[in-house]
C-alpha atoms as a PDB file:
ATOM      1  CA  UNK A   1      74.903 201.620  72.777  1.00  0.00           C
ATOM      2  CA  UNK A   2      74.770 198.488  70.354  1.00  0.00           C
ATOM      3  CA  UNK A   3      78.199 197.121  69.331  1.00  0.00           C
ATOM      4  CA  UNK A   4      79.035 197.125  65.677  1.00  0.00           C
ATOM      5  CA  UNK A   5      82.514 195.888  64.672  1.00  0.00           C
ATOM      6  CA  UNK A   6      82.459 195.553  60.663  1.00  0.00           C
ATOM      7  CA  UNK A   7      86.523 194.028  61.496  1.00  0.00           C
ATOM      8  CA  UNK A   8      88.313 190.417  60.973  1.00  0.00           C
ATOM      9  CA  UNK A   9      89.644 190.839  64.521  1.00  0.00           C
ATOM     10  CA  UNK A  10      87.754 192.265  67.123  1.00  0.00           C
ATOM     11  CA  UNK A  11      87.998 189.413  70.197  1.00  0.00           C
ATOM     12  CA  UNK A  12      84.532 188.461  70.372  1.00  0.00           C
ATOM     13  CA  UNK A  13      82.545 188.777  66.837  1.00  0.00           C
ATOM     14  CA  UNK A  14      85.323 189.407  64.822  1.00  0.00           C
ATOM     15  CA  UNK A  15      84.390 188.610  60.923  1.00  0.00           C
ATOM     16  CA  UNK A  16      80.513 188.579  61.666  1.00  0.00           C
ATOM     17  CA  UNK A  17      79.232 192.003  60.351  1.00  0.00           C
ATOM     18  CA  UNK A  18      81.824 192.702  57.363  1.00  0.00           C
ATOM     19  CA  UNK A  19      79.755 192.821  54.750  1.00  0.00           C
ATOM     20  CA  UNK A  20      77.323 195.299  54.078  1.00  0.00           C
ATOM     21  CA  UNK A  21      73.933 193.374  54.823  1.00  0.00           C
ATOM     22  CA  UNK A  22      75.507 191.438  57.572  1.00  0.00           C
ATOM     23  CA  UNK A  23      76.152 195.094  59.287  1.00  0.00           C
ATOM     24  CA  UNK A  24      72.665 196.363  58.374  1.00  0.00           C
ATOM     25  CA  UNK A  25      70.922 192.764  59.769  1.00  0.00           C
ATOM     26  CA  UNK A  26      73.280 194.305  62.981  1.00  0.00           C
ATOM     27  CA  UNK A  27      71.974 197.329  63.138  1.00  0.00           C
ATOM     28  CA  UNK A  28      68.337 196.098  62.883  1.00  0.00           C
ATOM     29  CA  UNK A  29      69.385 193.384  65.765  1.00  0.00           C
ATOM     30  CA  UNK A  30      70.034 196.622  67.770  1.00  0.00           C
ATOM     31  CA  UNK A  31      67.138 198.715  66.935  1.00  0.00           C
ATOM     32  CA  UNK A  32      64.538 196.058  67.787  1.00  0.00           C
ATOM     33  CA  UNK A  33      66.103 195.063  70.518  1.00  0.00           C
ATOM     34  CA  UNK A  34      65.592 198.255  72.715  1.00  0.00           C
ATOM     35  CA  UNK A  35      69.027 200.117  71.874  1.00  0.00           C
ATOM     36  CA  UNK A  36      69.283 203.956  71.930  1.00  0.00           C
ATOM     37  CA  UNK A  37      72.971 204.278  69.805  1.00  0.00           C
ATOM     38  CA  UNK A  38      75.022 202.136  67.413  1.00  0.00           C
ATOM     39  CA  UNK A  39      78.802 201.978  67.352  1.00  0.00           C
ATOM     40  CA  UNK A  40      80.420 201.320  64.358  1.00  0.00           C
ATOM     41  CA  UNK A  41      83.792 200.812  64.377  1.00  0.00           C
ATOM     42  CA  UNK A  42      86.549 199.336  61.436  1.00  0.00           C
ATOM     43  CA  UNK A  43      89.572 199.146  63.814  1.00  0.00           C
ATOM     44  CA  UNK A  44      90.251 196.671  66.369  1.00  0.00           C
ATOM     45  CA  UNK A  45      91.245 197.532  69.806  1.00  0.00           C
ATOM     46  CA  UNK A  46      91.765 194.403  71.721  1.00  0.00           C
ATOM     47  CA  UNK A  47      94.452 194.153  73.212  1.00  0.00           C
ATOM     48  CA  UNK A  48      97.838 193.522  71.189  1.00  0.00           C
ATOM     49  CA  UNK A  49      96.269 194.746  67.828  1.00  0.00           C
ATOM     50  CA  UNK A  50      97.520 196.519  65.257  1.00  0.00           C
ATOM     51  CA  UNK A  51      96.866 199.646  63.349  1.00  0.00           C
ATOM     52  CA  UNK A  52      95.618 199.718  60.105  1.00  0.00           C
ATOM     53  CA  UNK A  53      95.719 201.766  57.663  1.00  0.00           C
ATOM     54  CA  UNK A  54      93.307 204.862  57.166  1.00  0.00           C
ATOM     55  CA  UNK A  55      92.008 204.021  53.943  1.00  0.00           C
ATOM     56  CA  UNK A  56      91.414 200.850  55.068  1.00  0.00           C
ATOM     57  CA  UNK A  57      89.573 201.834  57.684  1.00  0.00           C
ATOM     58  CA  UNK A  58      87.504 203.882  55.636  1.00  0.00           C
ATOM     59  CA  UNK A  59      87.229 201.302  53.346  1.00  0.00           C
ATOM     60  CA  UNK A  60      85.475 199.220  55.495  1.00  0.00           C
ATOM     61  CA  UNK A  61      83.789 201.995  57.776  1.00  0.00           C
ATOM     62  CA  UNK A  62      81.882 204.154  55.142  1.00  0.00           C
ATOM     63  CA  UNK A  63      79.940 202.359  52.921  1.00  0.00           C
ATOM     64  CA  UNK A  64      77.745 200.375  56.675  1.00  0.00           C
ATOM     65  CA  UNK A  65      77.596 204.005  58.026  1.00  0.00           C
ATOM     66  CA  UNK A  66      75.500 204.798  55.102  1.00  0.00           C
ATOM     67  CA  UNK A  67      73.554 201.835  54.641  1.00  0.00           C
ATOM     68  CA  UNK A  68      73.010 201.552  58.403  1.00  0.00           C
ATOM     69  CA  UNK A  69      71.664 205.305  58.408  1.00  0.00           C
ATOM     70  CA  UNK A  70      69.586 204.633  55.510  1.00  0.00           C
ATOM     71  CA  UNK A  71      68.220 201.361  57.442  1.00  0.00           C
ATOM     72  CA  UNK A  72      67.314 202.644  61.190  1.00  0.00           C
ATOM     73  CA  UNK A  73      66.180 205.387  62.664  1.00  0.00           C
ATOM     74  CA  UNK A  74      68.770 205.482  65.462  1.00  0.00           C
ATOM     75  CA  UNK A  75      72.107 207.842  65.653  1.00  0.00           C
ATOM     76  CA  UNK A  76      75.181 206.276  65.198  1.00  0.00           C
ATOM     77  CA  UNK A  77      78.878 207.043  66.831  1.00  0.00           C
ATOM     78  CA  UNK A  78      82.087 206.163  65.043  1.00  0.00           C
ATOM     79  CA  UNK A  79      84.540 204.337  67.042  1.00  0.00           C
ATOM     80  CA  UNK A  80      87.769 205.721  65.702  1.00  0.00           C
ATOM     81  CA  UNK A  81      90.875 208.093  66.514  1.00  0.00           C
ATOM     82  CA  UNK A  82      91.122 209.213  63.176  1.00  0.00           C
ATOM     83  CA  UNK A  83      90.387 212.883  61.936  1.00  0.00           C
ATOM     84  CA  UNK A  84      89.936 212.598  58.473  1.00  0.00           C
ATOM     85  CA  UNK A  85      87.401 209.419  59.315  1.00  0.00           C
ATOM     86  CA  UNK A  86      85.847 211.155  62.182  1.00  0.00           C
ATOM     87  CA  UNK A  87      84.821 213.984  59.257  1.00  0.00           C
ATOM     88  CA  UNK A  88      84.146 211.461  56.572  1.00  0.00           C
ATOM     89  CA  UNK A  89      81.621 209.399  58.638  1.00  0.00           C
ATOM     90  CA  UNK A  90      80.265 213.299  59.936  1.00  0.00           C
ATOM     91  CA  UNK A  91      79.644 214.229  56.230  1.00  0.00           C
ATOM     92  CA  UNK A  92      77.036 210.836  56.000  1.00  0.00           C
ATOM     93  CA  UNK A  93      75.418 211.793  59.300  1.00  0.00           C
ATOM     94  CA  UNK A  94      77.441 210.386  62.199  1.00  0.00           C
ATOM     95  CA  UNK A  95      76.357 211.935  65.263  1.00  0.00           C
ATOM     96  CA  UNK A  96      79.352 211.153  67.931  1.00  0.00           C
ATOM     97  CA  UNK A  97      83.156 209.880  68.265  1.00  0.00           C
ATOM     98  CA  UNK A  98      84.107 207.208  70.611  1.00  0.00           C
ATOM     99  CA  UNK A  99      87.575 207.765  70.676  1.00  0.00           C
ATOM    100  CA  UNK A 100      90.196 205.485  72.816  1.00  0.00           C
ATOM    101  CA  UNK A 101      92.776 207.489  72.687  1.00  0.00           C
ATOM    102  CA  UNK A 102      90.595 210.762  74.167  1.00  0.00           C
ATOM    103  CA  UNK A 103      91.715 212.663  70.981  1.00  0.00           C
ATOM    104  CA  UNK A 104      95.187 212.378  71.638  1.00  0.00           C
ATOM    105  CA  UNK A 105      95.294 210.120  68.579  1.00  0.00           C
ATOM    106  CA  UNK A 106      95.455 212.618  65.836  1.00  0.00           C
ATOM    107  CA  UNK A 107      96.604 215.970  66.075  1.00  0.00           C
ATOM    108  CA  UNK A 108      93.980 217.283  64.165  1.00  0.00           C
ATOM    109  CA  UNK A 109      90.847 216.154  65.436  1.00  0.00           C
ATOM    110  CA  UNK A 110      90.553 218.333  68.430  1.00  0.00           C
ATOM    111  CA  UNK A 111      90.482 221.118  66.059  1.00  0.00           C
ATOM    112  CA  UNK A 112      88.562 219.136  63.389  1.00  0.00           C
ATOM    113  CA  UNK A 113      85.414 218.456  66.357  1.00  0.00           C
ATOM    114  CA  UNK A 114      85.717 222.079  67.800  1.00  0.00           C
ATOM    115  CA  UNK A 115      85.252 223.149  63.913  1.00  0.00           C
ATOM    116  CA  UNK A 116      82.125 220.905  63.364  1.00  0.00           C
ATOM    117  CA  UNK A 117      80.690 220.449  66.608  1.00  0.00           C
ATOM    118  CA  UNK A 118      80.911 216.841  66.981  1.00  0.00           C
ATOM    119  CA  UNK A 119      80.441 214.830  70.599  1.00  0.00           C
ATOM    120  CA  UNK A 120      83.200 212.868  71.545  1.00  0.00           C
ATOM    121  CA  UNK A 121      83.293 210.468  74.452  1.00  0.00           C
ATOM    122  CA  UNK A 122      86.820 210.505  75.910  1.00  0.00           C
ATOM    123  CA  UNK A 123      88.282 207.049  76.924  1.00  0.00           C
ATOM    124  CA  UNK A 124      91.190 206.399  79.762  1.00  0.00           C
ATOM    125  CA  UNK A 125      94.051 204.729  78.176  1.00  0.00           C
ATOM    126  CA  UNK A 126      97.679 204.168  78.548  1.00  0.00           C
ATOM    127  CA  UNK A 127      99.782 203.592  75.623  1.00  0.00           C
ATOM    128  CA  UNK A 128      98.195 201.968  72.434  1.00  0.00           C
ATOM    129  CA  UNK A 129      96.107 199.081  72.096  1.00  0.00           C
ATOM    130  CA  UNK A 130      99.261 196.970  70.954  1.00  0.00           C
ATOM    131  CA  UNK A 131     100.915 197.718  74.092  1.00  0.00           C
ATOM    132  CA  UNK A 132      98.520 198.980  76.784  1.00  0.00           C
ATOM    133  CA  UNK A 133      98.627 195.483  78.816  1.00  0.00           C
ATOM    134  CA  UNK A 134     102.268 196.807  79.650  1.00  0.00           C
ATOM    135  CA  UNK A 135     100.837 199.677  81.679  1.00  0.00           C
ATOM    136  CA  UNK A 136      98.609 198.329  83.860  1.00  0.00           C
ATOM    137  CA  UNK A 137     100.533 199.215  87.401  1.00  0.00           C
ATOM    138  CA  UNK A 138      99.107 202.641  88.860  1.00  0.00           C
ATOM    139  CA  UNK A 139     100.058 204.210  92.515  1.00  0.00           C
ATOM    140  CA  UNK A 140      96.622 205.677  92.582  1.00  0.00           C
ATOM    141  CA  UNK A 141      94.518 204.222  89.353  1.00  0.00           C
ATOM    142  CA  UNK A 142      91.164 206.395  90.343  1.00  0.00           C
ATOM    143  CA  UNK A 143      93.037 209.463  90.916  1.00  0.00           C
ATOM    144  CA  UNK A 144      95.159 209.466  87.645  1.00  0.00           C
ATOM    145  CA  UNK A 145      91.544 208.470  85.793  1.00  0.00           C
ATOM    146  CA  UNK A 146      90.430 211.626  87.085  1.00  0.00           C
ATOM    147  CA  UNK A 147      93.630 213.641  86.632  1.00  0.00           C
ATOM    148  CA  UNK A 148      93.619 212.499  82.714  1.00  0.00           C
ATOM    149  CA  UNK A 149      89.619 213.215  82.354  1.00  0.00           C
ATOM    150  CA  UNK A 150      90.475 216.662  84.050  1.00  0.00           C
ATOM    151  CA  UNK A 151      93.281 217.215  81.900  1.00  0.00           C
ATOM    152  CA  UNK A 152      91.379 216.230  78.387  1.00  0.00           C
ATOM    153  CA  UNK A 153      88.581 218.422  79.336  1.00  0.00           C
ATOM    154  CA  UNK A 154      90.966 221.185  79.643  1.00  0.00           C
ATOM    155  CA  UNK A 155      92.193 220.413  76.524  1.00  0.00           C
ATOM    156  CA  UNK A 156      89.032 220.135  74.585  1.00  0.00           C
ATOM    157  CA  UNK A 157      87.755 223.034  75.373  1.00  0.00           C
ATOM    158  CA  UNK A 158      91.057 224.965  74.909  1.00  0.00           C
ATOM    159  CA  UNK A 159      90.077 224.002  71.705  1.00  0.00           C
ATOM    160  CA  UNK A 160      86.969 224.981  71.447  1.00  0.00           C
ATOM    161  CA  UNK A 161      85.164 222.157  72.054  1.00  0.00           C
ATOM    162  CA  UNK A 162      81.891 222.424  74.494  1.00  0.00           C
ATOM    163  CA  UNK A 163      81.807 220.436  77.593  1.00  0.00           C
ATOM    164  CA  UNK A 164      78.626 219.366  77.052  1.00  0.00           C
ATOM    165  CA  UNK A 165      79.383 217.803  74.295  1.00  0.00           C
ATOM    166  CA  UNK A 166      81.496 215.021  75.600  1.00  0.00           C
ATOM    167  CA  UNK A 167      81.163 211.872  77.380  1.00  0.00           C
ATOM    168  CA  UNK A 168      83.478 209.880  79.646  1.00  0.00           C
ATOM    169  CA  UNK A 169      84.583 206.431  79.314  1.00  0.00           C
ATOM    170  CA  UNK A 170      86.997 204.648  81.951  1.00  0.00           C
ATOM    171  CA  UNK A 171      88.513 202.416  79.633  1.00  0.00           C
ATOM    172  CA  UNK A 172      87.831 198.878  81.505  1.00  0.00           C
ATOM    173  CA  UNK A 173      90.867 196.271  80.196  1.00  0.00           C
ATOM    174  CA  UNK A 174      92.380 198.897  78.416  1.00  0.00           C
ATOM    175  CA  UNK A 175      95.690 199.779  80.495  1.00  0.00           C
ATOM    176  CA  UNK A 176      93.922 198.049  83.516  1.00  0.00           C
ATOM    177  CA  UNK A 177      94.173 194.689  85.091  1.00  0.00           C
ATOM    178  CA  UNK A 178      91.233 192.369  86.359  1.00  0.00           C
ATOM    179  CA  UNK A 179      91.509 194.493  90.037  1.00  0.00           C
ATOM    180  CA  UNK A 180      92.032 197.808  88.067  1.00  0.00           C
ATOM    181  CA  UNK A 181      88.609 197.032  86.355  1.00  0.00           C
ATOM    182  CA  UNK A 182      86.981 196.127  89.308  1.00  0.00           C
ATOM    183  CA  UNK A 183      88.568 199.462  91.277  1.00  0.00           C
ATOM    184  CA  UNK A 184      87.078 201.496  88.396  1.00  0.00           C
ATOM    185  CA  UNK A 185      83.312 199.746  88.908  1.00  0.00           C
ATOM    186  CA  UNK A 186      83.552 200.028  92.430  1.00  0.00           C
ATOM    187  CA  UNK A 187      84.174 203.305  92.686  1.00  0.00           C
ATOM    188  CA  UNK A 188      82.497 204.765  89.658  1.00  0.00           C
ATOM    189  CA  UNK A 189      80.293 207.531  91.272  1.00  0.00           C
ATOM    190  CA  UNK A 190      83.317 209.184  91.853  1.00  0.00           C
ATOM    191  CA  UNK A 191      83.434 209.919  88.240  1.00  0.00           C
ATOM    192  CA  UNK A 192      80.506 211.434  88.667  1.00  0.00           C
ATOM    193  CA  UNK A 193      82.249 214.691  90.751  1.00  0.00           C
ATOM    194  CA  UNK A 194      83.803 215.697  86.682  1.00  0.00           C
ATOM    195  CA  UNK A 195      79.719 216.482  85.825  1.00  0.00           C
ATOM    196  CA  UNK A 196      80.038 214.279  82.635  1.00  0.00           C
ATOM    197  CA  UNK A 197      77.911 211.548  81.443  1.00  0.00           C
ATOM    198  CA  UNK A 198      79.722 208.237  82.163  1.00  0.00           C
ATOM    199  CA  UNK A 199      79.758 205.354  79.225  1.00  0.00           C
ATOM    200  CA  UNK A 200      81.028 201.934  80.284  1.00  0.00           C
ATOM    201  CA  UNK A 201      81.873 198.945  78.314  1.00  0.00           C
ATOM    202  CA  UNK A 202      82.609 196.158  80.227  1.00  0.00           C
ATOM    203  CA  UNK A 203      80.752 194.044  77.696  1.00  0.00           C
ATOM    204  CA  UNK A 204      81.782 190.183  77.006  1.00  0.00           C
ATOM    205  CA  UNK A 205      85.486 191.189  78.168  1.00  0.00           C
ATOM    206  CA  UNK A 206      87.961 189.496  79.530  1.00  0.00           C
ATOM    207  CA  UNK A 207      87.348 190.735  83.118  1.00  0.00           C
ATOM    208  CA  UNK A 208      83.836 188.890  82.890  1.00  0.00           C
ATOM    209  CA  UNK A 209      85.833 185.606  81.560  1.00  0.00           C
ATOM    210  CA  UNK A 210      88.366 185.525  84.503  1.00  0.00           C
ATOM    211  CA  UNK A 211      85.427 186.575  87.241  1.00  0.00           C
ATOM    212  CA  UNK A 212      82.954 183.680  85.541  1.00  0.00           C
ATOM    213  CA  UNK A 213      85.587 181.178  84.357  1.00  0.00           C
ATOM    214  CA  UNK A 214      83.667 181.376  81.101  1.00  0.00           C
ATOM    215  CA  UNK A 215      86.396 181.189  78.267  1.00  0.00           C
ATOM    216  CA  UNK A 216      84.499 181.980  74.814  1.00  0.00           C
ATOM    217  CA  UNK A 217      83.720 185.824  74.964  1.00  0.00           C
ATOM    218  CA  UNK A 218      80.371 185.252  73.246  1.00  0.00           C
ATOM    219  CA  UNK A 219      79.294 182.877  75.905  1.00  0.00           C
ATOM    220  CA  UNK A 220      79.493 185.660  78.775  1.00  0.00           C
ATOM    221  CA  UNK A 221      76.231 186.676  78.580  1.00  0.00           C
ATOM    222  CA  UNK A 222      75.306 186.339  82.466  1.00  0.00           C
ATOM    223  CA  UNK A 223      78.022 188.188  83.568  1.00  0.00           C
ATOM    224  CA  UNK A 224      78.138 190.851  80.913  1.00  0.00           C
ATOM    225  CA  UNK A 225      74.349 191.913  82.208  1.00  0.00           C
ATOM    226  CA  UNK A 226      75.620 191.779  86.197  1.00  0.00           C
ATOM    227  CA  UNK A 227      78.719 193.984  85.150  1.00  0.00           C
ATOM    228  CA  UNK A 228      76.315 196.551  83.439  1.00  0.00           C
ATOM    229  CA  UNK A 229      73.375 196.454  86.458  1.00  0.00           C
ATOM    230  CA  UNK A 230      76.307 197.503  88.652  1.00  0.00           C
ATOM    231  CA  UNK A 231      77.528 200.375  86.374  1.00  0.00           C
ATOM    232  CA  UNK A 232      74.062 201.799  86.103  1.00  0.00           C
ATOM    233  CA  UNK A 233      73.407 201.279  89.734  1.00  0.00           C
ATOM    234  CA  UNK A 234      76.743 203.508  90.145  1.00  0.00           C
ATOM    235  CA  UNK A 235      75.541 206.152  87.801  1.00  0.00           C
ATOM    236  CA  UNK A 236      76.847 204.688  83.801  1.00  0.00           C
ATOM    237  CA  UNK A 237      74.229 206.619  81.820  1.00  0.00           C
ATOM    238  CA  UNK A 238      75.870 204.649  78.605  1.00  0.00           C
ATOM    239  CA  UNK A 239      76.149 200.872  78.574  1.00  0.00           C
ATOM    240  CA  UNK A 240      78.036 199.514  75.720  1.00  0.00           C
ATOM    241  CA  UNK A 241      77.021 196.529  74.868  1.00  0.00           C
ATOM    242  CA  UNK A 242      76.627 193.504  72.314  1.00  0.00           C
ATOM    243  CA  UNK A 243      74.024 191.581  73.565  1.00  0.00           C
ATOM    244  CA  UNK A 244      71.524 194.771  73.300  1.00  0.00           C
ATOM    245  CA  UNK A 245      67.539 193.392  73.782  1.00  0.00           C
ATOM    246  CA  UNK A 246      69.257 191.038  76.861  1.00  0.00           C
ATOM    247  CA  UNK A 247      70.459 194.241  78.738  1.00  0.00           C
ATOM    248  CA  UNK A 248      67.379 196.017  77.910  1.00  0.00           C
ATOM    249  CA  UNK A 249      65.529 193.428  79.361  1.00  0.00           C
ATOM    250  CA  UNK A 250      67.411 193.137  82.273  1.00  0.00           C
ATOM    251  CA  UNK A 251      67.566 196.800  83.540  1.00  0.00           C
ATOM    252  CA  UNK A 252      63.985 197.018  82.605  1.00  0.00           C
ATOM    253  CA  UNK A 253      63.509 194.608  84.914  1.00  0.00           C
ATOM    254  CA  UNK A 254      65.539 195.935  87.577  1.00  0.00           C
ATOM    255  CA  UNK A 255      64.259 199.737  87.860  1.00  0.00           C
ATOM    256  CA  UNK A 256      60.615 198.376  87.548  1.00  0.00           C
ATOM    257  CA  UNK A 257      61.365 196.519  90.627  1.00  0.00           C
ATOM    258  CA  UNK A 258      62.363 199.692  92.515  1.00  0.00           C
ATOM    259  CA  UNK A 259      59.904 201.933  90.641  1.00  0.00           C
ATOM    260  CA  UNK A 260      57.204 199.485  91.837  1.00  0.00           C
ATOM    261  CA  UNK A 261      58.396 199.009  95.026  1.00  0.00           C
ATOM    262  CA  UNK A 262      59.064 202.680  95.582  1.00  0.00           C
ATOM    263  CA  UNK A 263      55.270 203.261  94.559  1.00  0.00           C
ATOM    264  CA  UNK A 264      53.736 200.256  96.472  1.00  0.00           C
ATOM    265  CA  UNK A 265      56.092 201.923  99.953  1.00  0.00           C
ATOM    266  CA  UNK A 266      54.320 205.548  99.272  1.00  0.00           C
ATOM    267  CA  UNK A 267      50.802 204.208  98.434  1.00  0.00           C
ATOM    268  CA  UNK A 268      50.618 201.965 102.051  1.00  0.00           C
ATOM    269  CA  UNK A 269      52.350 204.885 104.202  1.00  0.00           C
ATOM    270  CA  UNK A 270      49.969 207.109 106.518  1.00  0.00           C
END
């Protein structure tokens, strides 16, 4: 899943992709670069943002979700909480919602996905983006991820959404401290047990600043690609990413080396 922010303020490529041929240039940069999804999203959600507006957002949203559909051939998901954008990128052919607040966000767009049959990946989260680094203590962090997953699962298809239509997302640095993240990683088969897919976006964070000591987001290349080898080796069937043809490359790389290995063991054993 290629990142596409088209915002002012998104911590690492804030500004880059506003305009309407800088977003389709992105969404090429994503398609040639081995990338299966594209997320476009008009909202920040580092941490200590603020809302804005829903015509704003739509503002800025609508108008690359068409020209980006009209450009490549690949789906696109909407990162937003917002029902009446979730239905308005729909209408031009948005296939999923990435929603951080697990559709808590709106009261209407449990009902609004249930109605049109949207997939929606589900992200942990406490509190909002503008105050989430205030709830980052947890008696049991992996068992209350897995207590809210269990609980918005419930709730989604209470409402009539199908389980198979959503995806999980832990939510690394949102609500979570540096060990929270790493807890989450470690641990992330356990996920697994809810039967889900599993998206993580551990991407350029700030996690991958403090474990590196590399400051400038877009300079955490190196350990971007060794946080996402470890979620796939832990069962992340979604990696959400900005550097997309680098992480490509990399887990290429990395299941050829078992695939070939695996084949080389079988072909010398009696």
């Amino acid at each position: 899943m290629g990142i596409l922010n088209v915002t002012p303020d998104s911590f690492s490529d804030g500004g880059a992709f506003i305009r309407r041929d800088q977003a389709v240039m992105r969404a090429h940069q994503i398609w040639e670069g081995g990338g299966d999804i594209i997320d476009i999203g008009a909202e920040s959600t580092r941490p200590g943002t603020t809302a804005v507006s829903e015509s704003e957002e739509m503002e800025r949203l609508l108008p690359v979700v068409e020209a980006v559909l009209e450009a490549v051939p690949l789906p696109v998901s909407i990162d937003t909480y917002k029902a009446r954008v979730m239905r308005a990128a729909w209408s031009l052919g948005a296939g999923l919602m990435n929603d951080v607040t697990a559709l808590r966000g709106d009261p209407d767009s449990l009902a609004m996905l249930a109605e049109l049959r949207i997939p929606a990946c589900l992200m942990h989260m406490r509190g909002t983006p503008s105050n989430m680094q205030a709830h980052t203590h947890y008696t049991d962090l992996l068992g209350e991820v897995q207590d809210f997953f269990r609980e918005r699962i419930s709730a989604c298809e209470a409402a009539g959404i199908q389980r198979e239509q959503l995806l999980l997302d832990p939510g690394l640095g949102f609500a979570k401290d540096l060990q929270g993240n790493c807890l989450l990683l470690q641990r992330l088969e356990d996920l697994q047990s809810l039967g889900l897919p599993i998206l993580v976006g551990a991407s350029r964070k700030s996690m991958i600043g403090t474990l590196s000591g590399v400051t400038v987001a877009a300079q955490r290349l190196g350990g971007s690609i060794a946080a996402a080898l470890w979620a796939v080796a832990r069962g992340a069937q979604i990696l959400r990413v900005h550097d997309v043809a680098e992480t490509v490359q990399a887990i290429r790389v990395w299941t050829g080396i078992q695939e070939q290995g695996t084949a080389a063991l079988l072909r010398t054993t009696p």
